[in-house]
Protein backbone atom coordinates (compact mmCIF):
# COMPACT_ATOMS: atom_id res chain seq x y z
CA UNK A 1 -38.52 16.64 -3.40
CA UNK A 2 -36.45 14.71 -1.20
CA UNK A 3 -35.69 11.90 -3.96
CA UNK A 4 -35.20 14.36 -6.51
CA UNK A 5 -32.29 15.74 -4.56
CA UNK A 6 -31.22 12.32 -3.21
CA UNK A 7 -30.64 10.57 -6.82
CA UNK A 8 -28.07 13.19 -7.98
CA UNK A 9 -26.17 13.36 -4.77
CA UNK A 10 -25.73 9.38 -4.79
CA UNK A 11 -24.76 9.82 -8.76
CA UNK A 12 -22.08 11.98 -8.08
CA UNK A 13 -20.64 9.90 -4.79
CA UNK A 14 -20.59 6.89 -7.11
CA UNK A 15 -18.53 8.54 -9.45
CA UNK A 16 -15.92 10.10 -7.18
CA UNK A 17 -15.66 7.02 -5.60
CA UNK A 18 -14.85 5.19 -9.02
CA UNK A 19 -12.58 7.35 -10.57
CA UNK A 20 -9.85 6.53 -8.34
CA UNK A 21 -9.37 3.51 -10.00
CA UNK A 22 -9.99 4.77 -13.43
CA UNK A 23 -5.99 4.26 -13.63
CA UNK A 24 -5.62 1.24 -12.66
CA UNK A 25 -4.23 -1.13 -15.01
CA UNK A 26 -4.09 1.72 -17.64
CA UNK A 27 -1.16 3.67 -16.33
CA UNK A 28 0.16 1.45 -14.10
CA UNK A 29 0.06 -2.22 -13.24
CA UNK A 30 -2.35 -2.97 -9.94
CA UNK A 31 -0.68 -6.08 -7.71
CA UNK A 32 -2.46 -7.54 -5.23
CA UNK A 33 -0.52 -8.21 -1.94
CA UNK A 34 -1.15 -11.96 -2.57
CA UNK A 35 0.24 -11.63 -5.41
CA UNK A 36 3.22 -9.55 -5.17
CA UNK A 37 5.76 -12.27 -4.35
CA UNK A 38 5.15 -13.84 -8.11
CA UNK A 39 5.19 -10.74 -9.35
CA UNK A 40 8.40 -9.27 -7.70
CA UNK A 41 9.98 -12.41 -9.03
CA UNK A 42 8.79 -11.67 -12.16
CA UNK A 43 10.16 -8.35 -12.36
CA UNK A 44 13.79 -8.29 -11.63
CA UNK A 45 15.78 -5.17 -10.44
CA UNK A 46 12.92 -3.30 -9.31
CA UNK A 47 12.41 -0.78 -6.97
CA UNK A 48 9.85 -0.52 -3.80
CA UNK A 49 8.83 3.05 -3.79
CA UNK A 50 6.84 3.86 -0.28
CA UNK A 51 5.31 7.46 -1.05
CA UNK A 52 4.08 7.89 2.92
CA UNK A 53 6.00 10.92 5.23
CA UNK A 54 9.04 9.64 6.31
CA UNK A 55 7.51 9.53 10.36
CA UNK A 56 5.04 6.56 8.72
CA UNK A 57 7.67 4.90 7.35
CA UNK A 58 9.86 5.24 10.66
CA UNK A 59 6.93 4.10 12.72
CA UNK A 60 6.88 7.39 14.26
CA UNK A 61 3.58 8.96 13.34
CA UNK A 62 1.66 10.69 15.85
CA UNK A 63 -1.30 8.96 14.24
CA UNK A 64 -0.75 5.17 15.61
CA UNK A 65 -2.59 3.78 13.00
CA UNK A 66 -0.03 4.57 10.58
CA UNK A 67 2.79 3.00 12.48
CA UNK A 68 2.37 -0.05 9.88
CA UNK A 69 6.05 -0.69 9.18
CA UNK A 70 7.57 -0.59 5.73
CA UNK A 71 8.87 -3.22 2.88
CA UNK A 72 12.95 -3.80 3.26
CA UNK A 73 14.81 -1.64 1.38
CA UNK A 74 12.05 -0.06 0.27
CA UNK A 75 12.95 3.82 -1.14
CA UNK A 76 10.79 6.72 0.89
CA UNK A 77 9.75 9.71 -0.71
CA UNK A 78 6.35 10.89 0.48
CA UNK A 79 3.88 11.57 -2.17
CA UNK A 80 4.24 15.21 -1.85
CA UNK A 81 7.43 15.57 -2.93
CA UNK A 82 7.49 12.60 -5.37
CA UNK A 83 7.56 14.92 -8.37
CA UNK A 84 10.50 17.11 -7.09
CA UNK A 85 12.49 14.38 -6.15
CA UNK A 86 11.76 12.12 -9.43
CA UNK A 87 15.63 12.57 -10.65
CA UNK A 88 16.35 10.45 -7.23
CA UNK A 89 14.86 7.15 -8.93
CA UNK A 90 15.71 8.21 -12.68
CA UNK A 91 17.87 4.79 -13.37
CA UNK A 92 14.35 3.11 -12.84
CA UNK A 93 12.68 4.93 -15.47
CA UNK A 94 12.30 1.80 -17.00
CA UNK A 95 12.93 -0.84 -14.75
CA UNK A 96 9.62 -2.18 -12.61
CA UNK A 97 8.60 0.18 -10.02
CA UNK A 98 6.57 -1.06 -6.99
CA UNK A 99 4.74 1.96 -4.96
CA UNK A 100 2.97 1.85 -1.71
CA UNK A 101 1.33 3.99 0.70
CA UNK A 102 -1.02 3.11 3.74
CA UNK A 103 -4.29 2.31 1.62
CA UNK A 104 -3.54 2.60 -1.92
CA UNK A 105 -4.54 6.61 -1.96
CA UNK A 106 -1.66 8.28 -2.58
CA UNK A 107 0.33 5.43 -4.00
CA UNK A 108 -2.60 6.01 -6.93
CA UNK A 109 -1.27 9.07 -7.47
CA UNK A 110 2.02 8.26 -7.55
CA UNK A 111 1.98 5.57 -9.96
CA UNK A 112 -0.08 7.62 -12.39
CA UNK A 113 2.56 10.94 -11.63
CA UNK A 114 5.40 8.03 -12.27
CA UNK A 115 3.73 6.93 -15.45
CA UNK A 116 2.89 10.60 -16.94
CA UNK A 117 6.78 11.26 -16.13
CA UNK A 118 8.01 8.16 -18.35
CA UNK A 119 8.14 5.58 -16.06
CA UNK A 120 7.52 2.42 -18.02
CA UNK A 121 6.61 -0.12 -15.63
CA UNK A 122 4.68 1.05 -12.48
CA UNK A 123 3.40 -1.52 -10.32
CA UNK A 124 0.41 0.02 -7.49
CA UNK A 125 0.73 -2.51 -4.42
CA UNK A 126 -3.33 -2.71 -3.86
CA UNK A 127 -4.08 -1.98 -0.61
CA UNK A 128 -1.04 -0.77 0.40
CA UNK A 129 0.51 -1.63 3.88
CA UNK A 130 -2.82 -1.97 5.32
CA UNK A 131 -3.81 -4.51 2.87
CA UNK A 132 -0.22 -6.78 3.61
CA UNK A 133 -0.74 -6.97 7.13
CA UNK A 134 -4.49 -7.91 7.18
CA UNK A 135 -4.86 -10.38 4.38
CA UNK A 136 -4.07 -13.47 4.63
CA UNK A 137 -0.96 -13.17 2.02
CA UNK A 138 0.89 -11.71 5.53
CA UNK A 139 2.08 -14.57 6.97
CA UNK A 140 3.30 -16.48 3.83
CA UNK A 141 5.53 -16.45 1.15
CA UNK A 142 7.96 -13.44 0.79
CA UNK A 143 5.80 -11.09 2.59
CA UNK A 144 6.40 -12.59 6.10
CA UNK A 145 10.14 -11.56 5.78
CA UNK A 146 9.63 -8.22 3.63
CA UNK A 147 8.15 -6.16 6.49
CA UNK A 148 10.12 -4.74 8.42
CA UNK A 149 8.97 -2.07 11.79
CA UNK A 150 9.97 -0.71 15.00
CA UNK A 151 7.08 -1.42 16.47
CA UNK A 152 7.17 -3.36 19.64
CA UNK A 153 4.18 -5.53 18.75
CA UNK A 154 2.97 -7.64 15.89
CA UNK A 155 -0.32 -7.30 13.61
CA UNK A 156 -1.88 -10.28 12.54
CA UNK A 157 -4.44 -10.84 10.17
CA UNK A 158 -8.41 -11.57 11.37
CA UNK A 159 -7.89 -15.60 10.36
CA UNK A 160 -4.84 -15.19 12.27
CA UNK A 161 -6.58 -14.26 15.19
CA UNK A 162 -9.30 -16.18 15.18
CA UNK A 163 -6.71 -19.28 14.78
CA UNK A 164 -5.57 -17.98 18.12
CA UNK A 165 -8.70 -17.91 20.31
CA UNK A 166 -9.55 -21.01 21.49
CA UNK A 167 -6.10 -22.09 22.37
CA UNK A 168 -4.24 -21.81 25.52
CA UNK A 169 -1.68 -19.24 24.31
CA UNK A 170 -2.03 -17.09 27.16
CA UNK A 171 -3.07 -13.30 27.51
CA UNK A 172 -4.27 -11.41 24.37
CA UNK A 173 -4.43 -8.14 23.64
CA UNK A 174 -6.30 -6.43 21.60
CA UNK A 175 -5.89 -2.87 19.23
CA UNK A 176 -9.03 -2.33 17.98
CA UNK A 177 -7.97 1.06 16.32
């Protein structure tokens, strides 16, 4: 009886779990972060849309974890008032719009509200801020110079830190949030 009820209940999770993505690369573009520097050249006079609450962006969340920074010059309009505030980014209609969030979550749903409005070229940053910080795209390119926080410490990458044991650098510390 137990399998019987186990097979639809892992059905279902698969599904919800997929259909997340089922926009992706339909409605909007998906860019991965290590390849966004190529792509933002690509795409000239675009916009970086960041769709978290304006206390993630600041670096001022009560939640730590979300104190992740934010792309220069990036726009913010949190997610939940992205379709109130759409005449705010109007000229980009159809100019190459790059959105963002924490994990790629909401930034879904913003490209796909974006490209149901009649925005032409959406662009979802995979990943989202979480994603530039901890792959190994961080460090190089554009992306070292594009992030910009108020934090008062640094997050590096796992290669990054393993690079660092080993050698006499000093103290360490360590966030494991």
């Amino acid at each position: 009886m137990f399998h019987k009820l186990c097979l639809p209940v892992v059905l279902m999770l698969a599904i919800s779990a997929t259909a997340q993505f089922k926009n992706d690369n339909v409605l909007y573009k998906t860019v991965d972060p290590a390849d966004l520097c190529a792509t933002l050249e690509k795409n000239k006079g675009y916009i970086l849309l960041d769709v978290r609450s304006p206390a993630e962006y600041a670096d001022t969340s009560t939640f730590a974890s979300y104190n992740l920074g934010h792309l220069k010059g990036a726009r913010n309009i949190d997610v939940g008032q992205l379709g109130k505030r759409l005449s705010e980014i109007k000229e980009y209609k159809d100019q190459p719009v790059f959105v963002y969030c924490s994990h790629s979550q909401r930034s879904r749903r913003a490209g796909k509200m974006l490209a149901d409005s009649g925005f032409t070229k959406v662009f979802n940053i995979n990943g989202g801020m979480t994603a530039i910080h901890y792959t190994d795209a961080a460090g190089k390119g554009c992306l070292k110079d594009m992030v910009q926080t108020g934090n008062n410490y640094s997050i590096i990458s796992f290669n990054d830190f393993c690079g660092m044991m080993g050698k006499d650098n000093g103290p360490v510390l360590i966030d494991v949030r």
